[in-house]
PDB file of N, CA and C in Angstrom:
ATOM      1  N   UNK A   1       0.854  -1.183   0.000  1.00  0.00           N
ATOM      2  CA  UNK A   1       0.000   0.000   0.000  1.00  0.00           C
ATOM      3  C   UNK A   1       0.893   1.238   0.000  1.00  0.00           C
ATOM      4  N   UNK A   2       0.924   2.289  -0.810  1.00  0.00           N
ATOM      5  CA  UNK A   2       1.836   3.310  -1.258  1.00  0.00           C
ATOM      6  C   UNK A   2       0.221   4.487  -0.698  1.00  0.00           C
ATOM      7  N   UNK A   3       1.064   5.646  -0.508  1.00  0.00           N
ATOM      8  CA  UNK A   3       0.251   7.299  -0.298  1.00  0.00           C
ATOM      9  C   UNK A   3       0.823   8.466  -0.969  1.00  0.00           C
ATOM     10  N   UNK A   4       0.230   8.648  -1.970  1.00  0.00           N
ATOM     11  CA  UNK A   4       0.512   9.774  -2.871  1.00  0.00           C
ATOM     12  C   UNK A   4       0.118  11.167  -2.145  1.00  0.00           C
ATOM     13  N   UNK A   5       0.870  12.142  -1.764  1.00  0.00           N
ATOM     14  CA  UNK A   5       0.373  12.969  -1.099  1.00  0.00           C
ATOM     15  C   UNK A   5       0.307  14.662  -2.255  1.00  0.00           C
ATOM     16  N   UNK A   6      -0.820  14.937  -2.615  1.00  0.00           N
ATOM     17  CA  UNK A   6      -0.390  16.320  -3.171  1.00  0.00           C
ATOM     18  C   UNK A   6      -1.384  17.584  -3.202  1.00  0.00           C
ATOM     19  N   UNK A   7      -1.234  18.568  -3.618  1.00  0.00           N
ATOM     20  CA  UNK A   7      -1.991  19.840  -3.455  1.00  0.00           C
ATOM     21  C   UNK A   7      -1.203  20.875  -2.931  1.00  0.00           C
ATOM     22  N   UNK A   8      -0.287  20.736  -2.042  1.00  0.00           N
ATOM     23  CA  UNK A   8       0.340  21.884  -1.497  1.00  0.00           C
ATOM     24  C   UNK A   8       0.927  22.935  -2.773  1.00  0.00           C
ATOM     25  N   UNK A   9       1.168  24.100  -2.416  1.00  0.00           N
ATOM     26  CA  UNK A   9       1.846  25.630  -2.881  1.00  0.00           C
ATOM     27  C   UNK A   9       2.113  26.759  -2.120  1.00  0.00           C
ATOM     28  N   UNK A  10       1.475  27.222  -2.617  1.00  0.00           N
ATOM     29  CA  UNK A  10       2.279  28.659  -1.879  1.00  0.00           C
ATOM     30  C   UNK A  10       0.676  29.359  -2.382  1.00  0.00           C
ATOM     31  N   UNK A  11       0.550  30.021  -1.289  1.00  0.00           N
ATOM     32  CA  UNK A  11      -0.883  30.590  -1.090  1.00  0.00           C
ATOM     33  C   UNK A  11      -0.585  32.240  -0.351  1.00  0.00           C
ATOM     34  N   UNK A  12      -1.668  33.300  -0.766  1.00  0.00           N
ATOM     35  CA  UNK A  12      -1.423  33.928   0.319  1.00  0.00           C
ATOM     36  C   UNK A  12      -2.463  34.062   1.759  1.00  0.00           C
ATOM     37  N   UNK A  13      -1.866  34.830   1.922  1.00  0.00           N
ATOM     38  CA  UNK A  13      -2.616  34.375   3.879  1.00  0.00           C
ATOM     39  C   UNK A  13      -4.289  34.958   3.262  1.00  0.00           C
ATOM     40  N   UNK A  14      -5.380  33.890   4.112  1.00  0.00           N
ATOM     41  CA  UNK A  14      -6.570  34.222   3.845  1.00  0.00           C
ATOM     42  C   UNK A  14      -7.256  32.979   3.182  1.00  0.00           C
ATOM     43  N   UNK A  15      -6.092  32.436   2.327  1.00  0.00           N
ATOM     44  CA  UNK A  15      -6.431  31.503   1.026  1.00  0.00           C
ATOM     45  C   UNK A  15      -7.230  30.280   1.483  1.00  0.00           C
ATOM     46  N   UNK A  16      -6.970  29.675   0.250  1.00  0.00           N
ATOM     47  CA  UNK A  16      -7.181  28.467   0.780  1.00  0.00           C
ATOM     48  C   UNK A  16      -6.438  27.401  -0.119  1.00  0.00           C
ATOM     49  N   UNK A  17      -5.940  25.808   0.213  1.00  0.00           N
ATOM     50  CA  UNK A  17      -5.878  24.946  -0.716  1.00  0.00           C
ATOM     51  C   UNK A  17      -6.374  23.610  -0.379  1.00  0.00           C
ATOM     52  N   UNK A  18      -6.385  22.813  -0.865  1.00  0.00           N
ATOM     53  CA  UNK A  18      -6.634  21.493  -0.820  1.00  0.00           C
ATOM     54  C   UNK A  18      -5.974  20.282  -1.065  1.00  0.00           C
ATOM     55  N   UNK A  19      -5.513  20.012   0.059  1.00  0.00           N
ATOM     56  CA  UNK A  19      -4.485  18.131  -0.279  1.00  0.00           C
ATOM     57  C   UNK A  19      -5.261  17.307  -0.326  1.00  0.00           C
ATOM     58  N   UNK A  20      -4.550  16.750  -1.174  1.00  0.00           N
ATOM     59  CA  UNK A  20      -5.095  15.072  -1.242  1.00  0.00           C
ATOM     60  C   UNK A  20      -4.223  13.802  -1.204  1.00  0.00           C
ATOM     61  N   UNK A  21      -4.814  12.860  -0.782  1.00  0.00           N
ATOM     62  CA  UNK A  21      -3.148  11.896  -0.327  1.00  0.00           C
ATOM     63  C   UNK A  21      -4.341  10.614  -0.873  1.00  0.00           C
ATOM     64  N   UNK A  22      -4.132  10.035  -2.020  1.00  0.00           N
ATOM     65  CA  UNK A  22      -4.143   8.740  -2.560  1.00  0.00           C
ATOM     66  C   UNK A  22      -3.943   7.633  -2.379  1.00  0.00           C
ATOM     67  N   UNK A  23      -4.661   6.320  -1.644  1.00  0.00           N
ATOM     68  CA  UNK A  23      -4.147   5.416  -1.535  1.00  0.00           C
ATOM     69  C   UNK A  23      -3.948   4.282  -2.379  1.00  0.00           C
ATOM     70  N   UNK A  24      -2.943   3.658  -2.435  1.00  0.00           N
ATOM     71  CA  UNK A  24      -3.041   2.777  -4.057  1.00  0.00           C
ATOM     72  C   UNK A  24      -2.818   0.763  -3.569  1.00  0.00           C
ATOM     73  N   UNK A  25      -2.909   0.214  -3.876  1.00  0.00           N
ATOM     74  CA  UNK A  25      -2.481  -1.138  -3.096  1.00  0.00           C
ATOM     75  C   UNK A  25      -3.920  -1.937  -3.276  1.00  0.00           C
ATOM     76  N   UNK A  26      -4.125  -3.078  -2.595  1.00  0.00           N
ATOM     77  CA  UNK A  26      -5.046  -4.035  -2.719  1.00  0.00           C
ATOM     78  C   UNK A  26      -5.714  -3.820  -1.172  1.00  0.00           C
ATOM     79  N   UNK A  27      -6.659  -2.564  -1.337  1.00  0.00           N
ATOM     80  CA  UNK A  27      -7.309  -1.699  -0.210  1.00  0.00           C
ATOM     81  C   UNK A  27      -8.313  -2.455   0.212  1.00  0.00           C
ATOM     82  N   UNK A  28      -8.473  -2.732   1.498  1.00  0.00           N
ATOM     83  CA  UNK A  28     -10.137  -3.671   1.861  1.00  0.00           C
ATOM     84  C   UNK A  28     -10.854  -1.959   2.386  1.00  0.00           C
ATOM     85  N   UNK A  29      -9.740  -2.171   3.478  1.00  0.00           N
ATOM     86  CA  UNK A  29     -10.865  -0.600   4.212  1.00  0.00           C
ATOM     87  C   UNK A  29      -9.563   0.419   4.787  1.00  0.00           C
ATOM     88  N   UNK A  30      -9.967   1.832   4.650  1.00  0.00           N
ATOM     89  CA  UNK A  30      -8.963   2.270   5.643  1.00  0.00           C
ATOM     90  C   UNK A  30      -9.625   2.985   6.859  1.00  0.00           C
ATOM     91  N   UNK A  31      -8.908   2.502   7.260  1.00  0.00           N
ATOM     92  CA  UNK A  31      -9.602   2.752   8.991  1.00  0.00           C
ATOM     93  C   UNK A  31      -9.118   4.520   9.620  1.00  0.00           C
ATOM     94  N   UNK A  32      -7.989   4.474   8.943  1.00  0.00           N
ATOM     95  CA  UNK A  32      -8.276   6.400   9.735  1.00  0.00           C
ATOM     96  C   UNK A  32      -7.360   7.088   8.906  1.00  0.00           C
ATOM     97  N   UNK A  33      -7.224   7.932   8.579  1.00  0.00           N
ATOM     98  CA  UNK A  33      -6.628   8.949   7.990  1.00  0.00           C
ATOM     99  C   UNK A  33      -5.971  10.322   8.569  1.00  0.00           C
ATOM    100  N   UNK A  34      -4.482  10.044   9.182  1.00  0.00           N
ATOM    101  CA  UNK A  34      -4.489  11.417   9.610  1.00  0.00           C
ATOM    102  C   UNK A  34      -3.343  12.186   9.083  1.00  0.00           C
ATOM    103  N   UNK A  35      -3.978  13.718   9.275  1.00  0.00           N
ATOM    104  CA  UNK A  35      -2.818  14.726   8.616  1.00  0.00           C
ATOM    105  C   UNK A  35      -1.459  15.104   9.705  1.00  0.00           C
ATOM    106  N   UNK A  36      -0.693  15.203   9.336  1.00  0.00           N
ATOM    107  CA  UNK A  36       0.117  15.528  10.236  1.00  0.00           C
ATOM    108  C   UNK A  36       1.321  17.051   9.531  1.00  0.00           C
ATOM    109  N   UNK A  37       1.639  18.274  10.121  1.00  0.00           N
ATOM    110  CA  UNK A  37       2.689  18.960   9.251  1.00  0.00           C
ATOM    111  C   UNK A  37       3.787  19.074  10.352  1.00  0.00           C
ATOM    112  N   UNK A  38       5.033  19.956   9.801  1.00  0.00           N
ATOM    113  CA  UNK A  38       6.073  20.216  10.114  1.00  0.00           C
ATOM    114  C   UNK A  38       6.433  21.564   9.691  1.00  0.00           C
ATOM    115  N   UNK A  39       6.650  22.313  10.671  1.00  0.00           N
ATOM    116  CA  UNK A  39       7.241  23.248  10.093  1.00  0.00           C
ATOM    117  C   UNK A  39       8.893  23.460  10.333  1.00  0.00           C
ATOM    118  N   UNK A  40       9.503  24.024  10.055  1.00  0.00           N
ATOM    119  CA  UNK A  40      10.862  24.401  10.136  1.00  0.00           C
ATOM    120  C   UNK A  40      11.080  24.533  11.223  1.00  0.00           C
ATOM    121  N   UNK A  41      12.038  23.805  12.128  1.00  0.00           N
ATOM    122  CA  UNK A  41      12.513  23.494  13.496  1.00  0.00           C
ATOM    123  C   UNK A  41      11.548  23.635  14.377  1.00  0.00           C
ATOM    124  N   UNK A  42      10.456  22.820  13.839  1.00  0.00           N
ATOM    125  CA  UNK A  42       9.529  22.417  15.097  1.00  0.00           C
ATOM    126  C   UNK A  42       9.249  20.182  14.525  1.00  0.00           C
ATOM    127  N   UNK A  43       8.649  20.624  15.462  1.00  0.00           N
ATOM    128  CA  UNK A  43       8.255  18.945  15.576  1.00  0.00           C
ATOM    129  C   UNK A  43       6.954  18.851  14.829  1.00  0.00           C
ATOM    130  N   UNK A  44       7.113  17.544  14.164  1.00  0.00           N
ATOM    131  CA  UNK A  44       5.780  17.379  13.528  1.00  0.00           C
ATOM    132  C   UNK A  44       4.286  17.254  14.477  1.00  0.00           C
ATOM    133  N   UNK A  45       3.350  17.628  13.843  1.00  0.00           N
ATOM    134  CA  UNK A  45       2.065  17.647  14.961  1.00  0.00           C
ATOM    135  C   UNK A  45       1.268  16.852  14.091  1.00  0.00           C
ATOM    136  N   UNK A  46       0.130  16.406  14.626  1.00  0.00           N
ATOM    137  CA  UNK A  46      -1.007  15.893  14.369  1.00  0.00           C
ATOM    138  C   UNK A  46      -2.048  17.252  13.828  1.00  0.00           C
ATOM    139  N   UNK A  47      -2.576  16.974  12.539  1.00  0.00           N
ATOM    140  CA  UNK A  47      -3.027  18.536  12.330  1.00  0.00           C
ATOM    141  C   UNK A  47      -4.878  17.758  12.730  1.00  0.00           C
ATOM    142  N   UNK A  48      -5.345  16.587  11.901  1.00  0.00           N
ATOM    143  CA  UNK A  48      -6.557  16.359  11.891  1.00  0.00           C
ATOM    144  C   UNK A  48      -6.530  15.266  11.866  1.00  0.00           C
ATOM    145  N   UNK A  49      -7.749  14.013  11.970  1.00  0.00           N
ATOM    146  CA  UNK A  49      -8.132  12.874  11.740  1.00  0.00           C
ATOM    147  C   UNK A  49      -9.352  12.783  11.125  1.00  0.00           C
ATOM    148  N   UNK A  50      -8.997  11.733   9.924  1.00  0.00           N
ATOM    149  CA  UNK A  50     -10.288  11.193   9.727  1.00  0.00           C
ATOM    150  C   UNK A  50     -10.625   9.969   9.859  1.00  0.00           C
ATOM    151  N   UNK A  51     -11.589   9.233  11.003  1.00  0.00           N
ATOM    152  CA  UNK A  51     -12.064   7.921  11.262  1.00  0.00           C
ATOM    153  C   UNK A  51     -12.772   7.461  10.375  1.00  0.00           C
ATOM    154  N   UNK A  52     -12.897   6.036   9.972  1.00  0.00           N
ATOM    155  CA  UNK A  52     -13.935   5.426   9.532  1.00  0.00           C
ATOM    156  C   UNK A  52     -15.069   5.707   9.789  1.00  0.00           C
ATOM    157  N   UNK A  53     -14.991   5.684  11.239  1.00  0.00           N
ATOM    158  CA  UNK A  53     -16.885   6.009  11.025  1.00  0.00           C
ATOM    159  C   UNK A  53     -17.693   7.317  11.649  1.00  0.00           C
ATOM    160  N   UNK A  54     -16.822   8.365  11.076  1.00  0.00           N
ATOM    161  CA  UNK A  54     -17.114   9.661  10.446  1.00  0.00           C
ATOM    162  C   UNK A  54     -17.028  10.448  11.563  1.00  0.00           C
ATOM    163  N   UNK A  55     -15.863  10.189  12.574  1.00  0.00           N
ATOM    164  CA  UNK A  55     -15.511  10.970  13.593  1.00  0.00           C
ATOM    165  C   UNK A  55     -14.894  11.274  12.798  1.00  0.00           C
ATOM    166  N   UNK A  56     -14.460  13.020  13.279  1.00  0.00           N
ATOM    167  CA  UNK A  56     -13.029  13.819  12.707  1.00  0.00           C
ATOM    168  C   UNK A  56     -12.735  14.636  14.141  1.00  0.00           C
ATOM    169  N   UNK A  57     -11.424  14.740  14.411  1.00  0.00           N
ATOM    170  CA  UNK A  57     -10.955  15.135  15.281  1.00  0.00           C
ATOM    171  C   UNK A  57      -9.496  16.279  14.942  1.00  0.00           C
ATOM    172  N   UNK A  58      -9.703  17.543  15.321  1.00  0.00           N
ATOM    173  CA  UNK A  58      -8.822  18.836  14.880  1.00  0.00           C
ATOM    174  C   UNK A  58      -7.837  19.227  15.954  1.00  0.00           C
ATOM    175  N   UNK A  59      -6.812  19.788  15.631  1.00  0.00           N
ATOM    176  CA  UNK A  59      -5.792  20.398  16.549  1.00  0.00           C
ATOM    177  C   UNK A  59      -6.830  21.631  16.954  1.00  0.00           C
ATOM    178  N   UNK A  60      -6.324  22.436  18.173  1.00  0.00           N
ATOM    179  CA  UNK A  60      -7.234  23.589  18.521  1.00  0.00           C
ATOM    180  C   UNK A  60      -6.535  24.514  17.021  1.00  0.00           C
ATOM    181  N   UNK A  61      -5.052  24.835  16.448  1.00  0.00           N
ATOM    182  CA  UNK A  61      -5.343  25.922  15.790  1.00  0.00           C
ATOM    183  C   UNK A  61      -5.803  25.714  14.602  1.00  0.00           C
ATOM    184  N   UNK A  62      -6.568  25.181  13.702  1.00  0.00           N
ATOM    185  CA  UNK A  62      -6.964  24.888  12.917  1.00  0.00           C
ATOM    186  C   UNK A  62      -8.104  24.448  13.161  1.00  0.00           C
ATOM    187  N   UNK A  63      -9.186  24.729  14.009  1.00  0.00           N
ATOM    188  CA  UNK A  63     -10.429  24.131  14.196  1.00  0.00           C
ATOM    189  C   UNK A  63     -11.368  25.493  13.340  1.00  0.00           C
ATOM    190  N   UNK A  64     -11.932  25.100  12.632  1.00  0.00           N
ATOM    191  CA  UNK A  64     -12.990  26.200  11.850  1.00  0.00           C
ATOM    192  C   UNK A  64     -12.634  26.319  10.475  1.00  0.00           C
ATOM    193  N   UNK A  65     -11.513  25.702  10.427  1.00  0.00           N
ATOM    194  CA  UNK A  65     -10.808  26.343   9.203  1.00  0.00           C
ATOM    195  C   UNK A  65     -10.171  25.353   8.188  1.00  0.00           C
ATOM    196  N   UNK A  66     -10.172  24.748   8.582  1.00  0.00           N
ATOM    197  CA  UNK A  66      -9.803  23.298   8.289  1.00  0.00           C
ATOM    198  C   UNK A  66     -10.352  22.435   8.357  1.00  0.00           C
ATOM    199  N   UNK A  67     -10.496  21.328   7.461  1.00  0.00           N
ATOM    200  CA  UNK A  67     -12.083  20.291   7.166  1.00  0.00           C
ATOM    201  C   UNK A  67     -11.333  19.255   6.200  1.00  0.00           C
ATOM    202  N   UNK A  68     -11.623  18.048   6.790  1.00  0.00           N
ATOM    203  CA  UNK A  68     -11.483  16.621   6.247  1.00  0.00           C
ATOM    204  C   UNK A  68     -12.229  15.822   5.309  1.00  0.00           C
ATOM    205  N   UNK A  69     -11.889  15.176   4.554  1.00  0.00           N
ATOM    206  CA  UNK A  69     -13.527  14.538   3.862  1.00  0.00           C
ATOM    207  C   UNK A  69     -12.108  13.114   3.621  1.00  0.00           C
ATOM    208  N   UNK A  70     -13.067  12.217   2.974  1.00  0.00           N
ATOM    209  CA  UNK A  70     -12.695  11.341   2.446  1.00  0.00           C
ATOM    210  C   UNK A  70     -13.648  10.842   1.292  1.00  0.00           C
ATOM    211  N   UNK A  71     -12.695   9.698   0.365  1.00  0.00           N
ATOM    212  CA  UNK A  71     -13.882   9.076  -0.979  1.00  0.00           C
ATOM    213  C   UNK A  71     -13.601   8.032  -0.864  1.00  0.00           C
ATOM    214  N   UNK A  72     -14.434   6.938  -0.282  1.00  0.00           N
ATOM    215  CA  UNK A  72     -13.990   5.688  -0.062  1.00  0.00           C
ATOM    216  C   UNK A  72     -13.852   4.843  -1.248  1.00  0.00           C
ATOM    217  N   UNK A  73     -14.472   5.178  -2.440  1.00  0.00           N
ATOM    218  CA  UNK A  73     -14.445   4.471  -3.700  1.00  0.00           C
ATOM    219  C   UNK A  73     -12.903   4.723  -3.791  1.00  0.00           C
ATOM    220  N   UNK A  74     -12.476   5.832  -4.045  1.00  0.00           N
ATOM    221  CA  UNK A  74     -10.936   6.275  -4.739  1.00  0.00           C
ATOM    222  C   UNK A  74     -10.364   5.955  -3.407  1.00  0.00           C
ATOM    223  N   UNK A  75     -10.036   5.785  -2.542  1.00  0.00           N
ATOM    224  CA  UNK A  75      -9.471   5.620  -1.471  1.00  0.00           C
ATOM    225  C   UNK A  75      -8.713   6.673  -1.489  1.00  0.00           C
ATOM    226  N   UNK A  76      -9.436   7.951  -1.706  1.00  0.00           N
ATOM    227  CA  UNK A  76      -8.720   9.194  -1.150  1.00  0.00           C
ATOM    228  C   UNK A  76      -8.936  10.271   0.136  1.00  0.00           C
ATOM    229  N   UNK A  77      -8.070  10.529   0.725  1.00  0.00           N
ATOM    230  CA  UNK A  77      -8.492  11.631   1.701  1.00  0.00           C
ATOM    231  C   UNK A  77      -7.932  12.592   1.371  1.00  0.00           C
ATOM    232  N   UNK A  78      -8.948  13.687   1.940  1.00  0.00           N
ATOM    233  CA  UNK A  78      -8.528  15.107   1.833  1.00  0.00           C
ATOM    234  C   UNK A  78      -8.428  16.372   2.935  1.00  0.00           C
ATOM    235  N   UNK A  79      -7.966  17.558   2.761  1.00  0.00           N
ATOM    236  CA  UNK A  79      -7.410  17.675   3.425  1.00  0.00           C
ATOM    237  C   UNK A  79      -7.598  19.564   3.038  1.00  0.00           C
ATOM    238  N   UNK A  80      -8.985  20.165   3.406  1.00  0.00           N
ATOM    239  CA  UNK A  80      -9.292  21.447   3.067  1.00  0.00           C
ATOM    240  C   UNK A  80      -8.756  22.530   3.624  1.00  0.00           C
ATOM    241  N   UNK A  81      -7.935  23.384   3.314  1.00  0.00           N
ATOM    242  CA  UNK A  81      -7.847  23.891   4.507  1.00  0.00           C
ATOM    243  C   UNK A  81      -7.823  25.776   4.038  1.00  0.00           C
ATOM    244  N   UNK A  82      -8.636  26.117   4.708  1.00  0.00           N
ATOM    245  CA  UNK A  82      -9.465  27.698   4.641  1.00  0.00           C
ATOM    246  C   UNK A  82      -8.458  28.710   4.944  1.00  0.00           C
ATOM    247  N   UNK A  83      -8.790  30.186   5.089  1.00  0.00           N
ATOM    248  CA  UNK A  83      -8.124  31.025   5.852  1.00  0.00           C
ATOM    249  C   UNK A  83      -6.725  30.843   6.290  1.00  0.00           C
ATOM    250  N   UNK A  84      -6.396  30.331   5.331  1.00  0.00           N
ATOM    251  CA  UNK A  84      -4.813  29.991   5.496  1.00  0.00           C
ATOM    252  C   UNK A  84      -4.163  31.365   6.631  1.00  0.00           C
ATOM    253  N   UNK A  85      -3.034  30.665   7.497  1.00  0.00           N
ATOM    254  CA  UNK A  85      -2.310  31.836   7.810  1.00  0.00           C
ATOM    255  C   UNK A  85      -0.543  31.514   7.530  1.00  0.00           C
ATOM    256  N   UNK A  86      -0.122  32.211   7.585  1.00  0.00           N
ATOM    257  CA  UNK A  86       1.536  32.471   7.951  1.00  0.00           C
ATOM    258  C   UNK A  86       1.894  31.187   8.597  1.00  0.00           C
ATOM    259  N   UNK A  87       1.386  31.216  10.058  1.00  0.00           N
ATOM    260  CA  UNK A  87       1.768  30.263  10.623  1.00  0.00           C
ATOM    261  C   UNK A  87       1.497  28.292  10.403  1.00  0.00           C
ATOM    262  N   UNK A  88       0.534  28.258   9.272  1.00  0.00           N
ATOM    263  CA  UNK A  88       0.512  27.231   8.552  1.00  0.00           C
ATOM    264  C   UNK A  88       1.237  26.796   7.988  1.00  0.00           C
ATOM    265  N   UNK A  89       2.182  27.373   7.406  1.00  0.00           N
ATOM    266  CA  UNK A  89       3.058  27.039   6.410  1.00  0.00           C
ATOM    267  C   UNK A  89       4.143  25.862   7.231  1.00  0.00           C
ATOM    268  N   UNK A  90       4.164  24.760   6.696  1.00  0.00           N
ATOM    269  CA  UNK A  90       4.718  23.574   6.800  1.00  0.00           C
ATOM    270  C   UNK A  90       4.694  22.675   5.825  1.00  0.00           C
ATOM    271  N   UNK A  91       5.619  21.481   5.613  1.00  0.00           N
ATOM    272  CA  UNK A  91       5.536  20.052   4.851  1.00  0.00           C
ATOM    273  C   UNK A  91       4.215  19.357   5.905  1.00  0.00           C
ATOM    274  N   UNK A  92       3.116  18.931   5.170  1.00  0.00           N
ATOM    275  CA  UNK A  92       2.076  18.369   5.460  1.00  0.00           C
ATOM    276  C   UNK A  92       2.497  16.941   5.297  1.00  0.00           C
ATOM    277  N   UNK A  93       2.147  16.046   5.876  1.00  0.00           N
ATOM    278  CA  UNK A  93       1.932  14.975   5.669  1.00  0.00           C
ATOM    279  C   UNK A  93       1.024  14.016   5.631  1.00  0.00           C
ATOM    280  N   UNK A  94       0.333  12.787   4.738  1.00  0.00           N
ATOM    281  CA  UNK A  94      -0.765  12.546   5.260  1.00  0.00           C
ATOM    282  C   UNK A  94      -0.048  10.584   6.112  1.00  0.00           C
ATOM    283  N   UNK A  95      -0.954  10.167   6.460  1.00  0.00           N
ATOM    284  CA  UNK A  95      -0.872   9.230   7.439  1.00  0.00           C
ATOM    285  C   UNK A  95      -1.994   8.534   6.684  1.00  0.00           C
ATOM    286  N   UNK A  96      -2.042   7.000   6.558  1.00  0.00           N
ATOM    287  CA  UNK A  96      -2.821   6.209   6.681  1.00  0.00           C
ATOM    288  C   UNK A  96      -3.145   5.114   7.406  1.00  0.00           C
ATOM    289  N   UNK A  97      -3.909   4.056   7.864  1.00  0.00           N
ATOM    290  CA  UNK A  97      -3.872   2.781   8.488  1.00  0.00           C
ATOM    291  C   UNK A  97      -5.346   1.677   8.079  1.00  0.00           C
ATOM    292  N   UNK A  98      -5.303   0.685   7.825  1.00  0.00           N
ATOM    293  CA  UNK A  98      -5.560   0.163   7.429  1.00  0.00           C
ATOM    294  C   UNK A  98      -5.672  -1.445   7.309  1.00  0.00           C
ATOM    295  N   UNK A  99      -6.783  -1.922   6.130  1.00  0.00           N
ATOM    296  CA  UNK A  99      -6.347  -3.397   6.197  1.00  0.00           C
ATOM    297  C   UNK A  99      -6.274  -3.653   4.447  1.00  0.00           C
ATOM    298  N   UNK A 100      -5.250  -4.299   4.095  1.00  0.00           N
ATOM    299  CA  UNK A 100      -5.306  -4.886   2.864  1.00  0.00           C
ATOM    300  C   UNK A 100      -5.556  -6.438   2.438  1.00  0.00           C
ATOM    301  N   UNK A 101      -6.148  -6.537   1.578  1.00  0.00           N
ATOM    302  CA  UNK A 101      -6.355  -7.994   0.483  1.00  0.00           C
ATOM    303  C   UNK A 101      -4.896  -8.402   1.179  1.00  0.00           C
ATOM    304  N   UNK A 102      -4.700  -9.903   1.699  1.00  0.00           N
ATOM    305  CA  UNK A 102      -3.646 -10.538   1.538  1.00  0.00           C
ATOM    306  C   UNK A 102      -2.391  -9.887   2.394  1.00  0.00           C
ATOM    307  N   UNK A 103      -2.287  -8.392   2.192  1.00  0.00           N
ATOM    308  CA  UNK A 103      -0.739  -7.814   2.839  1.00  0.00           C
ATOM    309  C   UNK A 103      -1.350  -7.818   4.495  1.00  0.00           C
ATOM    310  N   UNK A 104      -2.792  -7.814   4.418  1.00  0.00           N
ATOM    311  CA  UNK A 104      -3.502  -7.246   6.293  1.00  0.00           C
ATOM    312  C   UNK A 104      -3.335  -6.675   6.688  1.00  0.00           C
ATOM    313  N   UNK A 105      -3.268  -5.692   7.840  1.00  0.00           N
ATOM    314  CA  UNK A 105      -3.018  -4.558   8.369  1.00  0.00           C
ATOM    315  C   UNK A 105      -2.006  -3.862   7.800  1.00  0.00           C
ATOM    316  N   UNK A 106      -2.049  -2.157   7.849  1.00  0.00           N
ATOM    317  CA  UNK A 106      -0.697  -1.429   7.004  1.00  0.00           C
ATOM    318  C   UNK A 106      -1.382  -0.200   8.053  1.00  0.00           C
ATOM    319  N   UNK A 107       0.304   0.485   8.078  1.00  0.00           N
ATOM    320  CA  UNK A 107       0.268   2.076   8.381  1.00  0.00           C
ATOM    321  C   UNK A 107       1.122   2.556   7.462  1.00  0.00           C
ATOM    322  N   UNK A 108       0.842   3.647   6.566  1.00  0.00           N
ATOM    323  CA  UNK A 108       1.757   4.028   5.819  1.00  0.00           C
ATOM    324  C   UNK A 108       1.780   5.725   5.639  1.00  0.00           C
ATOM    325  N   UNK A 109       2.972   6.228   5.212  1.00  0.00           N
ATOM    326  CA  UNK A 109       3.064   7.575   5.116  1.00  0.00           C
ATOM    327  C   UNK A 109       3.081   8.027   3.361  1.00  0.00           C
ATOM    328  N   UNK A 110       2.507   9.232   3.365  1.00  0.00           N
ATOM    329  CA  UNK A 110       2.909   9.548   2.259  1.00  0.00           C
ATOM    330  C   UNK A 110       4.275  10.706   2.465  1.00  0.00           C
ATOM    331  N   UNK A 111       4.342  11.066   1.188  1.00  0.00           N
ATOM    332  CA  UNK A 111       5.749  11.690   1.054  1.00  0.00           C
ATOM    333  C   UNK A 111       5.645  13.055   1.445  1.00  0.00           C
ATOM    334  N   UNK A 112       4.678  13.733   1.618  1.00  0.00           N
ATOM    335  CA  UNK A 112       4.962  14.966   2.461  1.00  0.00           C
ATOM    336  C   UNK A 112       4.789  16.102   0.716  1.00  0.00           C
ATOM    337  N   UNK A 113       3.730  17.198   1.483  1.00  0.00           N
ATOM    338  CA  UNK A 113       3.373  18.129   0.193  1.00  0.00           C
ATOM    339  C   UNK A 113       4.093  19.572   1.378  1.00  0.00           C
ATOM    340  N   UNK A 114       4.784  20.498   0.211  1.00  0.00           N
ATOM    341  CA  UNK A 114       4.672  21.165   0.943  1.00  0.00           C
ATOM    342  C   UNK A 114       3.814  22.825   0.554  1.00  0.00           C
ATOM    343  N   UNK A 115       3.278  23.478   2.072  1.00  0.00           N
ATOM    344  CA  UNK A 115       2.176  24.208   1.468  1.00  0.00           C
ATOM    345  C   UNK A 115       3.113  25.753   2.907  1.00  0.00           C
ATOM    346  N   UNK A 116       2.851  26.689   2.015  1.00  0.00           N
ATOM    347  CA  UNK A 116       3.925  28.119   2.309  1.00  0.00           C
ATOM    348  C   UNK A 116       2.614  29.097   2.002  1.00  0.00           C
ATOM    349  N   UNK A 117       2.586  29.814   2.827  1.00  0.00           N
ATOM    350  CA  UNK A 117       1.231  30.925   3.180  1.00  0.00           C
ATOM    351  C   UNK A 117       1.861  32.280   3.678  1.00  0.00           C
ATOM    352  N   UNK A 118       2.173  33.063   2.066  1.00  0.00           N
ATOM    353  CA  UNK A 118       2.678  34.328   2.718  1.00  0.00           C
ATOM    354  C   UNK A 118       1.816  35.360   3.470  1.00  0.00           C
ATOM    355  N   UNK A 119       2.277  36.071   3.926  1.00  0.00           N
ATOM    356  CA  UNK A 119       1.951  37.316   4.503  1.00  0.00           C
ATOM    357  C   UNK A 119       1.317  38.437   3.858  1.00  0.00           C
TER     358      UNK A 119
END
């Protein structure tokens, strides 16, 4: 199971963009989906989750502004995110976990988009 992660750019503050992180492999179900970023000499955080069964759970600074969905046909999640500010700007990452045909359980990362929100 591989995670294509993309959408990030360079936005200005206010904006908005949209990631999407692809899952590709012999998918039964994926059980949660979470975003995670990094910014420049900080530690990566947990930005959002998306559960299977349609819990979503937000960091406090990004609550209002930021919104999850998923497409269970495409086995894609996404990753909306509004009112961009300054302080957003990080390599996003998305997170998956899961069960596959035959491979069975997987956690996998994608490669990291990165998204820059000037001033």
């Amino acid at each position: 199971v591989q995670l294509q992660a993309s959408g990030g750019g360079l936005v200005q503050a206010g904006g908005s963009l949209r990631l999407s992180c692809a899952a590709s492999g012999n998918i039964f179900s994926i059980n949660q989906i979470n975003w995670y970023r990094q910014a420049p000499g900080k530690a990566r955080e947990l930005v959002a989750s998306d559960h299977i069964d349609g819990r979503t759970n937000y960091t406090d600074s990004v609550k209002g502004r930021f919104t999850v969905a998923r497409d269970n046909v495409q086995n894609t999640g996404y990753l909306q995110m509004n009112s961009l500010k300054p302080e957003d700007t990080a390599v996003y990452y998305c997170n998956a976990f899961g069960y596959a045909y035959k491979l069975g359980a997987f956690d996998v990362w994608g490669q990291g988009t990165q998204v820059t929100v000037s001033s």
